[in-house]
N, C-alpha and C. Protein backbone atom coordinates (compact mmCIF):
# COMPACT_ATOMS: atom_id res chain seq x y z
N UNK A 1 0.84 -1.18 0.00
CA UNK A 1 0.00 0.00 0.00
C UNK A 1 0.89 1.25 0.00
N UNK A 2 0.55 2.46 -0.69
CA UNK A 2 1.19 3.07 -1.07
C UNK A 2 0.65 4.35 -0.18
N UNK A 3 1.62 5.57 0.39
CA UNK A 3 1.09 6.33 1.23
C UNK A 3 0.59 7.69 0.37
N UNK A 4 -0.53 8.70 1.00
CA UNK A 4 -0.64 9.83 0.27
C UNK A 4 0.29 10.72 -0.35
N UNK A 5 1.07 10.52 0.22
CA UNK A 5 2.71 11.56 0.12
C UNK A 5 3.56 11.04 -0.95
N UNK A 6 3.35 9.57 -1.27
CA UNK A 6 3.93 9.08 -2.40
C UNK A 6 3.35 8.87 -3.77
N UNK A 7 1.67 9.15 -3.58
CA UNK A 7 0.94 9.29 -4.53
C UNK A 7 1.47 10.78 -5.40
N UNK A 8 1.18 11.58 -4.09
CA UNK A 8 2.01 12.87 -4.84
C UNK A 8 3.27 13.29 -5.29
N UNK A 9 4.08 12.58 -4.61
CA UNK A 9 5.54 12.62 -5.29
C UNK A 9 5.44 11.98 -6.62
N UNK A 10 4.81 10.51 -6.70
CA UNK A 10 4.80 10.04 -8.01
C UNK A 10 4.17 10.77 -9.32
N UNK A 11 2.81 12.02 -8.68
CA UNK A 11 2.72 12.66 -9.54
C UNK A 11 3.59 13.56 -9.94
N UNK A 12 3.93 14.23 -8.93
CA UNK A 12 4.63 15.56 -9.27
C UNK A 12 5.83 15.19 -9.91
N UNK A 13 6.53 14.42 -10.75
CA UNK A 13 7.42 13.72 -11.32
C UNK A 13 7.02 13.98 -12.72
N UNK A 14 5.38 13.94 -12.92
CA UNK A 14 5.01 14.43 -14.49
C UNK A 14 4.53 16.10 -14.67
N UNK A 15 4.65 17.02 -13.40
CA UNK A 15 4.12 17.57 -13.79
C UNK A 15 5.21 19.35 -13.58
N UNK A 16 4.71 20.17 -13.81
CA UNK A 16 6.18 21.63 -13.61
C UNK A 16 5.53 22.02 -12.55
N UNK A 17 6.27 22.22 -11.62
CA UNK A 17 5.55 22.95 -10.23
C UNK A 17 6.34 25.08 -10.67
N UNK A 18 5.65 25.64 -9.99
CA UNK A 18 6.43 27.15 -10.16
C UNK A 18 5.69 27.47 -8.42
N UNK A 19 7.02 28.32 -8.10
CA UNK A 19 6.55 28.87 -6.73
C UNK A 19 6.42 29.84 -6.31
N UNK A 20 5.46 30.53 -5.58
CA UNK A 20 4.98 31.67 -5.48
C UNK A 20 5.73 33.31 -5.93
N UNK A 21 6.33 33.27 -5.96
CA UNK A 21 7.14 34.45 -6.16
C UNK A 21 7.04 34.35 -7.98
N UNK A 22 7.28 32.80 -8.79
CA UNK A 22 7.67 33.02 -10.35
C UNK A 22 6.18 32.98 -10.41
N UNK A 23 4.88 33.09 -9.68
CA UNK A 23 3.57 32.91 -10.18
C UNK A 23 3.72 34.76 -10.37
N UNK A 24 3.72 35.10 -8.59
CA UNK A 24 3.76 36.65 -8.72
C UNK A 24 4.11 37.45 -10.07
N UNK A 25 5.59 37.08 -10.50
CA UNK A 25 6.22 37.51 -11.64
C UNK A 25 5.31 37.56 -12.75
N UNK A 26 5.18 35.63 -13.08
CA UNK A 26 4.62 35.39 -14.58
C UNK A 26 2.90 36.10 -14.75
N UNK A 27 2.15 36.55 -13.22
CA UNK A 27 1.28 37.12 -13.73
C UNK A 27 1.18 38.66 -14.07
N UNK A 28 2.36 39.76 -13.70
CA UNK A 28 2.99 40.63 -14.00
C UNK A 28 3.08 40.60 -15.53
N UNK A 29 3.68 39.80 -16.06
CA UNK A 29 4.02 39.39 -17.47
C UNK A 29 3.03 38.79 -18.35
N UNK A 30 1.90 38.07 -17.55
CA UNK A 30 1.26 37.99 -18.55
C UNK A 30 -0.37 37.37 -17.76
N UNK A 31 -0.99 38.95 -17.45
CA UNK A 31 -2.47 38.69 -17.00
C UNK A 31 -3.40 37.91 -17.38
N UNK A 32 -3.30 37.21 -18.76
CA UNK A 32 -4.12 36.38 -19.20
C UNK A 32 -3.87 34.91 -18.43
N UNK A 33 -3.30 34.93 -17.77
CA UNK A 33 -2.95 33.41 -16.85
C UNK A 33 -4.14 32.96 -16.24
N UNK A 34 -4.48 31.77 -16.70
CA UNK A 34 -5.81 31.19 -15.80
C UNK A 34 -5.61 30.45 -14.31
N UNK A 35 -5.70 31.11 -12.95
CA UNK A 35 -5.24 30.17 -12.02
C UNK A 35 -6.37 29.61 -11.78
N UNK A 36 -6.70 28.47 -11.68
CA UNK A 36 -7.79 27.48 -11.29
C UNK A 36 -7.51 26.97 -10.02
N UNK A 37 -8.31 26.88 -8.98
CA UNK A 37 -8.43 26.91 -7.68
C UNK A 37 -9.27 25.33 -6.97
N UNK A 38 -8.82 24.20 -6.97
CA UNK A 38 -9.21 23.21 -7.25
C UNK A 38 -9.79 22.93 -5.36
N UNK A 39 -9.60 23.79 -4.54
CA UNK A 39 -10.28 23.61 -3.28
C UNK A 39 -11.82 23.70 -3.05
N UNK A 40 -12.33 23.37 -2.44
CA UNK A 40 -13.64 22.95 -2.25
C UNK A 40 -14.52 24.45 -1.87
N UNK A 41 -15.74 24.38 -2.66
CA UNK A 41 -15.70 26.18 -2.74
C UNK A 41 -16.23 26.55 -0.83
N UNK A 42 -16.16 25.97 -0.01
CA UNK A 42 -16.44 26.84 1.21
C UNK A 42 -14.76 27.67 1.65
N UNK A 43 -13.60 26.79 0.93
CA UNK A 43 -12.10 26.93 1.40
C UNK A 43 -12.06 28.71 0.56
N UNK A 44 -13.09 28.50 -0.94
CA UNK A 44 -12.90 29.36 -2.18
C UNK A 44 -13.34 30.71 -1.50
N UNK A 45 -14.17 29.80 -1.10
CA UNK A 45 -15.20 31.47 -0.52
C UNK A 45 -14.71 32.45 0.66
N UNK A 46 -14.46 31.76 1.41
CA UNK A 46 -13.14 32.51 2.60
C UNK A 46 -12.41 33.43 2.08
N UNK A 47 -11.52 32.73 0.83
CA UNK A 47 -10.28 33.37 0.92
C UNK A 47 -9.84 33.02 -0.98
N UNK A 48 -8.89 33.30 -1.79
CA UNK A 48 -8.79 32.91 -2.50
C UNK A 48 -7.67 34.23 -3.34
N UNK A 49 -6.81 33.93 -4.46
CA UNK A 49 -6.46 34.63 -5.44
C UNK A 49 -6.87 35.41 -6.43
N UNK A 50 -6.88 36.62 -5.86
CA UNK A 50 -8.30 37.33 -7.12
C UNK A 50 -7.82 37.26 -8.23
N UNK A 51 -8.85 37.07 -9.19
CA UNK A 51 -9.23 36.82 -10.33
C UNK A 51 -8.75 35.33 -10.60
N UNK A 52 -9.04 34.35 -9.95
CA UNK A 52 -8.92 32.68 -9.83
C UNK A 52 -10.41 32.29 -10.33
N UNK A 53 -10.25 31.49 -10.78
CA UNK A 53 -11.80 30.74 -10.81
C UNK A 53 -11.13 29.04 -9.46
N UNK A 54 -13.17 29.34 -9.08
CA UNK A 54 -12.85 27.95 -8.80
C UNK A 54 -13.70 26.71 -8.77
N UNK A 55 -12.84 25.33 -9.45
CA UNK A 55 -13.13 24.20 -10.07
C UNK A 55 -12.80 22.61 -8.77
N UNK A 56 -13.53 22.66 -7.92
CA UNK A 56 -13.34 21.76 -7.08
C UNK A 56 -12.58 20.49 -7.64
N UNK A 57 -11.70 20.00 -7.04
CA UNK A 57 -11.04 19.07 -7.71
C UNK A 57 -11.92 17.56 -8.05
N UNK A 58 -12.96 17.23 -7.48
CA UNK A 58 -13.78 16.52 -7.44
C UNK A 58 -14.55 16.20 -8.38
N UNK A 59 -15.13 17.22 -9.74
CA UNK A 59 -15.69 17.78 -10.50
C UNK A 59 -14.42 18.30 -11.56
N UNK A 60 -13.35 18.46 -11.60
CA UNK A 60 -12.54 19.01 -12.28
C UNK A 60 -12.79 18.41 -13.99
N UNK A 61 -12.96 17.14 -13.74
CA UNK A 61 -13.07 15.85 -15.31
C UNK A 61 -13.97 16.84 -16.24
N UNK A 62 -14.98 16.69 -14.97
CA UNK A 62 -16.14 16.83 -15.89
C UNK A 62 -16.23 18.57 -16.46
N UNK A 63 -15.79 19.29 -15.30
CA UNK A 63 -15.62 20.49 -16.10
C UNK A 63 -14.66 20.72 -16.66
N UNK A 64 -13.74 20.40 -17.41
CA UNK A 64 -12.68 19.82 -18.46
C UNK A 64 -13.72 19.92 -19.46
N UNK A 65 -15.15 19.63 -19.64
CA UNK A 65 -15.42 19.17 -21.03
C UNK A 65 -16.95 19.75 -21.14
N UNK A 66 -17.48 19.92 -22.22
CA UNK A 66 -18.45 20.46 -22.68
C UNK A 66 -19.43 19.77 -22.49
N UNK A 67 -20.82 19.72 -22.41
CA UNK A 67 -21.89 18.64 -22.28
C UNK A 67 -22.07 18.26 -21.02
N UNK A 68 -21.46 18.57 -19.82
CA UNK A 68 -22.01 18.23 -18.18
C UNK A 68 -22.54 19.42 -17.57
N UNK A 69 -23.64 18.65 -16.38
CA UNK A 69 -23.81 19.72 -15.23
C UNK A 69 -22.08 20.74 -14.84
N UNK A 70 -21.35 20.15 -14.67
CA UNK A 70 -20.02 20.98 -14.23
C UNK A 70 -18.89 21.84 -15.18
N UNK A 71 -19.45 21.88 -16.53
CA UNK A 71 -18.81 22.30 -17.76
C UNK A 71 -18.85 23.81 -17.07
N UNK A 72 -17.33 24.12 -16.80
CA UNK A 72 -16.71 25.81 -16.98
C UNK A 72 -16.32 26.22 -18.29
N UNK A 73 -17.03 26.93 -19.20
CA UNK A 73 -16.93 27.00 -20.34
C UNK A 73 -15.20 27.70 -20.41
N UNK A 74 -15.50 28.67 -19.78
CA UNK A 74 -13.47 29.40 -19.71
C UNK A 74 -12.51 28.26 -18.88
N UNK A 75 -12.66 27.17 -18.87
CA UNK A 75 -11.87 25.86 -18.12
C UNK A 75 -11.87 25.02 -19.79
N UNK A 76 -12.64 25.22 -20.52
CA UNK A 76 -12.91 24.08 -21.59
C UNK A 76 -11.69 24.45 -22.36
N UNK A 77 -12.23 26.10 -22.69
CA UNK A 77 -11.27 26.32 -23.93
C UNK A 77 -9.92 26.39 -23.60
N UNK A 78 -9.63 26.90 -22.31
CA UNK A 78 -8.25 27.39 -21.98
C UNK A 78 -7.13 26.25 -22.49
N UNK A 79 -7.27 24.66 -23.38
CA UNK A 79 -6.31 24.00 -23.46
C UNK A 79 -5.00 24.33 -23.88
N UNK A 80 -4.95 25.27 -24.79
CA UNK A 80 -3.76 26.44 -25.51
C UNK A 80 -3.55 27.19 -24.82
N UNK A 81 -4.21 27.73 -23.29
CA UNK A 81 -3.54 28.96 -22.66
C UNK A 81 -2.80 28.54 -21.13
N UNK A 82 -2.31 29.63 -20.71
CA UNK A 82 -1.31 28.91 -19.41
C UNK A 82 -2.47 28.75 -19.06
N UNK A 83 -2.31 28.01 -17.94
CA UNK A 83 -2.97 27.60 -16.61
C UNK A 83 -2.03 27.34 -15.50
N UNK A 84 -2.45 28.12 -14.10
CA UNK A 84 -2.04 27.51 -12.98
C UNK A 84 -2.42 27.15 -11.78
N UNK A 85 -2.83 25.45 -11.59
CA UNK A 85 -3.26 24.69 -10.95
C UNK A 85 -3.05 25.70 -9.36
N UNK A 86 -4.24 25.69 -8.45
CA UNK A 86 -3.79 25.95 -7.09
C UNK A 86 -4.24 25.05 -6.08
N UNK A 87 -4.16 24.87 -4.83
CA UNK A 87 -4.39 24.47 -3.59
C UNK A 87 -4.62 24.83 -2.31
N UNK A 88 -4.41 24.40 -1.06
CA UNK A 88 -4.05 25.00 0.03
C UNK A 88 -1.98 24.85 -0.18
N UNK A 89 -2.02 23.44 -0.38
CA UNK A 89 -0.52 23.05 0.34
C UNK A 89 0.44 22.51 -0.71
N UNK A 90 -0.18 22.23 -1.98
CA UNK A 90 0.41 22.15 -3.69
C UNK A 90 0.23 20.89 -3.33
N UNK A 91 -0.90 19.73 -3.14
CA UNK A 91 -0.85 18.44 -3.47
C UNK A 91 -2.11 18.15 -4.26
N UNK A 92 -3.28 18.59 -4.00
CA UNK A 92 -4.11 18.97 -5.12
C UNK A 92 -3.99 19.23 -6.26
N UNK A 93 -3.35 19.75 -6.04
CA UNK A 93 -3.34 20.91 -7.74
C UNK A 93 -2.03 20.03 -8.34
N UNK A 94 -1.27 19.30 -7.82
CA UNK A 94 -0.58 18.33 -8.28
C UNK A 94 -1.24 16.99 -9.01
N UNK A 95 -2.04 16.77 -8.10
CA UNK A 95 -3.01 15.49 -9.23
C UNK A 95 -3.59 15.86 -9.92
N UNK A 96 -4.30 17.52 -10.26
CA UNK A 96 -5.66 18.35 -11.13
C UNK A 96 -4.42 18.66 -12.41
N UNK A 97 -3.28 19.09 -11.88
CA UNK A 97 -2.24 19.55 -13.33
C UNK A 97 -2.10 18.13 -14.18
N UNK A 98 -1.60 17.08 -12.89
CA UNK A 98 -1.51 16.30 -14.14
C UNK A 98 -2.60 15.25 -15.46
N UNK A 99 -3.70 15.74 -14.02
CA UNK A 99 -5.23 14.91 -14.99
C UNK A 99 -5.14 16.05 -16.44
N UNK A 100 -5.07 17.29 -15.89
CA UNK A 100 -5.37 18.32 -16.95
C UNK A 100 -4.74 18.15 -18.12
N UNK A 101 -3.55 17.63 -18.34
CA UNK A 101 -2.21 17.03 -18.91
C UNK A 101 -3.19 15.90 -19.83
N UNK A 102 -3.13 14.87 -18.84
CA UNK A 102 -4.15 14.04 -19.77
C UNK A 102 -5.08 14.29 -20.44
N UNK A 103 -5.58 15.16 -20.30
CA UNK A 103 -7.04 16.00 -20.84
C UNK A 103 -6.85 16.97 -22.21
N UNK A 104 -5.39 17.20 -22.29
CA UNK A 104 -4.80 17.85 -23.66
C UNK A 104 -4.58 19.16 -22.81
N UNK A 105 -4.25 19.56 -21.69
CA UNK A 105 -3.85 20.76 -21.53
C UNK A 105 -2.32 21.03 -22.03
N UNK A 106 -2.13 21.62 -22.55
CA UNK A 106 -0.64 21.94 -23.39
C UNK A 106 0.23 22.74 -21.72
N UNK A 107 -0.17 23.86 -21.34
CA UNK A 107 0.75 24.53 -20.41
C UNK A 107 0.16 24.43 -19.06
N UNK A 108 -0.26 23.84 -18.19
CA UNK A 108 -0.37 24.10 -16.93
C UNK A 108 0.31 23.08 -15.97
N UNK A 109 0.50 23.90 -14.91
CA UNK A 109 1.04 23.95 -13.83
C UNK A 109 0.83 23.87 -12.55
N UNK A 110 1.44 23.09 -11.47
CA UNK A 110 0.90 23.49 -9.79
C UNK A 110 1.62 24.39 -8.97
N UNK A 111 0.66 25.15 -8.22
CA UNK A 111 1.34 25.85 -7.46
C UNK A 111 2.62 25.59 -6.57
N UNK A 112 3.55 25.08 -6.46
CA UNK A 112 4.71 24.54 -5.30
C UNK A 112 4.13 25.38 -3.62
N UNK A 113 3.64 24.37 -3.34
CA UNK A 113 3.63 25.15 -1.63
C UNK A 113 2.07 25.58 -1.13
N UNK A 114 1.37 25.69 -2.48
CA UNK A 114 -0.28 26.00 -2.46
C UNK A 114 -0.11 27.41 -1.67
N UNK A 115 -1.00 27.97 -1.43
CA UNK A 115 -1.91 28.67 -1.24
C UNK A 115 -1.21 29.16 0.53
N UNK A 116 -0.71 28.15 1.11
CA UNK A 116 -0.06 28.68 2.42
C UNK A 116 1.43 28.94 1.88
N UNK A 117 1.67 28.73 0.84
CA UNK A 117 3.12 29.36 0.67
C UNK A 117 2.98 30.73 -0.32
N UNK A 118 1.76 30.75 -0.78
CA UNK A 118 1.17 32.16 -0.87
C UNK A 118 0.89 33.15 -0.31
N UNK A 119 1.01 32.99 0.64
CA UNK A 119 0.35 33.50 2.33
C UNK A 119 1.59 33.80 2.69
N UNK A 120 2.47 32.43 2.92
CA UNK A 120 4.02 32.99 3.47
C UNK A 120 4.87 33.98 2.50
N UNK A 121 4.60 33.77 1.24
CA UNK A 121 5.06 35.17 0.54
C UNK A 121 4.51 36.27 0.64
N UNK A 122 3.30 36.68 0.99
CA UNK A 122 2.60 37.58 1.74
C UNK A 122 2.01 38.50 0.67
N UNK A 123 1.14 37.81 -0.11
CA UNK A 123 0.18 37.75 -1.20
C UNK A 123 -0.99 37.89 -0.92
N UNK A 124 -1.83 39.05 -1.38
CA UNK A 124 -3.23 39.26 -1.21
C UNK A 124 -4.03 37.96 -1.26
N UNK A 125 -5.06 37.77 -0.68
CA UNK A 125 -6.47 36.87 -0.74
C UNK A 125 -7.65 37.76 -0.74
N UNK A 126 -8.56 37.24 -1.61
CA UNK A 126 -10.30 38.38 -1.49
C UNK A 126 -10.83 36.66 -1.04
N UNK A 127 -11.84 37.63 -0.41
CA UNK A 127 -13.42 36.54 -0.12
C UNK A 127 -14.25 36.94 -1.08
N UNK A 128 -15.13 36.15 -1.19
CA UNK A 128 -16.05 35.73 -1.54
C UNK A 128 -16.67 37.49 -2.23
N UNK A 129 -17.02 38.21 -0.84
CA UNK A 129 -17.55 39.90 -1.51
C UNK A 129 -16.38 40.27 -1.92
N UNK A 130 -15.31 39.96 -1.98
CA UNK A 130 -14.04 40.47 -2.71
C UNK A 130 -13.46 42.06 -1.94
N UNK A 131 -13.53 41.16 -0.68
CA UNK A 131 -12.70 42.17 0.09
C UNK A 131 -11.44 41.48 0.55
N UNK A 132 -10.49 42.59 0.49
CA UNK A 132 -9.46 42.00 0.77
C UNK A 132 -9.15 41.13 2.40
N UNK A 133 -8.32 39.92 2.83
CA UNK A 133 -8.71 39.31 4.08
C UNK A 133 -7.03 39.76 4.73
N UNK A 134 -7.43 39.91 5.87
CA UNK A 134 -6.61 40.30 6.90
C UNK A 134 -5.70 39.32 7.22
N UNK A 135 -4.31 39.35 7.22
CA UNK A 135 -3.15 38.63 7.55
C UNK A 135 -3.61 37.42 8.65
N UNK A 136 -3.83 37.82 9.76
CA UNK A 136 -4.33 37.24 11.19
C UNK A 136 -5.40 36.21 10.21
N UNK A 137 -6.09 36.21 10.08
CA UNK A 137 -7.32 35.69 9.27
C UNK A 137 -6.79 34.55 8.63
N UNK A 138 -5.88 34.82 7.71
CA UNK A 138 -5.34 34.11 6.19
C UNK A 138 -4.08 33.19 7.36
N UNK A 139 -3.44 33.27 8.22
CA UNK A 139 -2.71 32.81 9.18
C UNK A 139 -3.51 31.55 9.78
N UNK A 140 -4.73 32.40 10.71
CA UNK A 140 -5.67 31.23 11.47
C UNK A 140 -5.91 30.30 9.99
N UNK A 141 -6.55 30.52 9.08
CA UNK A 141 -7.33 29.37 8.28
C UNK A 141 -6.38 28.22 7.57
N UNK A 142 -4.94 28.95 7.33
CA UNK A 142 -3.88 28.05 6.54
C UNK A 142 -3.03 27.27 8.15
N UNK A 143 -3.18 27.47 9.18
CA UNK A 143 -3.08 26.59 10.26
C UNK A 143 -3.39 25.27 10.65
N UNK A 144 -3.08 24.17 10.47
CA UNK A 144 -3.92 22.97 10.37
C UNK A 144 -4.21 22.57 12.02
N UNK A 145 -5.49 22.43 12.07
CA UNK A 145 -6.09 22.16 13.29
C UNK A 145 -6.79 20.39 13.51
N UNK A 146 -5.55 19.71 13.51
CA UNK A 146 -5.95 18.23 13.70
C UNK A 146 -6.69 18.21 14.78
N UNK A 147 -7.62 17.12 14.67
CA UNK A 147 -7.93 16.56 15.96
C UNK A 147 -7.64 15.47 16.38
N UNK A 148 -7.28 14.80 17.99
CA UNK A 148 -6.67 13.96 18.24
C UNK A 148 -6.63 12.40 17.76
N UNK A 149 -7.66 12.23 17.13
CA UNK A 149 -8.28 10.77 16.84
C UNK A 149 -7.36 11.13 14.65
N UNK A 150 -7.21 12.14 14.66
CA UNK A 150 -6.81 12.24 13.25
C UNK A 150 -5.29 11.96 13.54
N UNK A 151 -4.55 12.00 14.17
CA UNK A 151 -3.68 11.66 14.78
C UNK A 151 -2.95 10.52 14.40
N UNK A 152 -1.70 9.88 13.74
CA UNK A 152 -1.16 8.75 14.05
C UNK A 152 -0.62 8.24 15.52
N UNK A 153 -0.73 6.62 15.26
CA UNK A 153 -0.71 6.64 16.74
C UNK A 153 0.66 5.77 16.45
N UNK A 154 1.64 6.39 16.84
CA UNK A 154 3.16 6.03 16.43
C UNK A 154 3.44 5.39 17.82
């Protein structure tokens, strides 16, 4: 049996990770960048990368393609344009880059570090009304709050 951590290493082997600072840059250089936000939209709605769309990773297949309840029509066409996969922690968006890959995406990418190494570069987030969210805020939510029974028992 194979552990979560090695599922993702084995992906991230097919796929280009870029990390927060060359995202900062490459969207400087070139605003047409699609970041797709593959967290579950209550994570979306909190907090998020303005001007991100977001495509729960769960649903990602199907909105890949034309003809479903989950078809993002600006997710369909984008196969010719960048894309960059996001997350909380870059392991998501590591399995969504490389399905996307399979799917004929020509350029996309995962975030390296997700969304809390976005945070640690100290990168705006909007909610949901698209106000900007307060440091303290974006700190508490990228904090992981196990509970004891989630716990290995080493």
């Amino acid at each position: 049996m194979r552990k979560f951590t090695e599922l993702v290493a084995e992906s991230a082997k097919h796929v280009d990770e870029l990390f927060p600072w060359d995202l900062e840059e490459q969207l400087q250089e070139n605003p047409d960048i699609l970041i797709v936000d593959v967290r579950e939209p209550y994570e979306y709605d909190a907090m998020h990368i303005p001007g991100s769309i977001n495509v729960p990773r769960g649903i990602l297949e199907t909105a890949c393609e034309y003809d479903y309840e989950d078809t993002v029509p600006e997710l369909v066409e984008a196969r010719d344009r960048e894309v960059v996969v996001v997350c909380r922690s870059g392991n998501r968006s590591i399995f969504a880059a490389e399905v996307m890959q399979k799917l004929g995406y020509k350029n996309v990418t995962s975030l390296k570090t997700g969304l809390r190494g976005w945070s640690d570069y100290e990168q705006p987030f909007y909610d949901n009304s698209g106000n900007e969210v307060d440091e303290d805020t974006v700190i508490d939510f990228f904090t992981p709050k196990l509970r004891p029974e989630q716990m290995s028992k080493k």
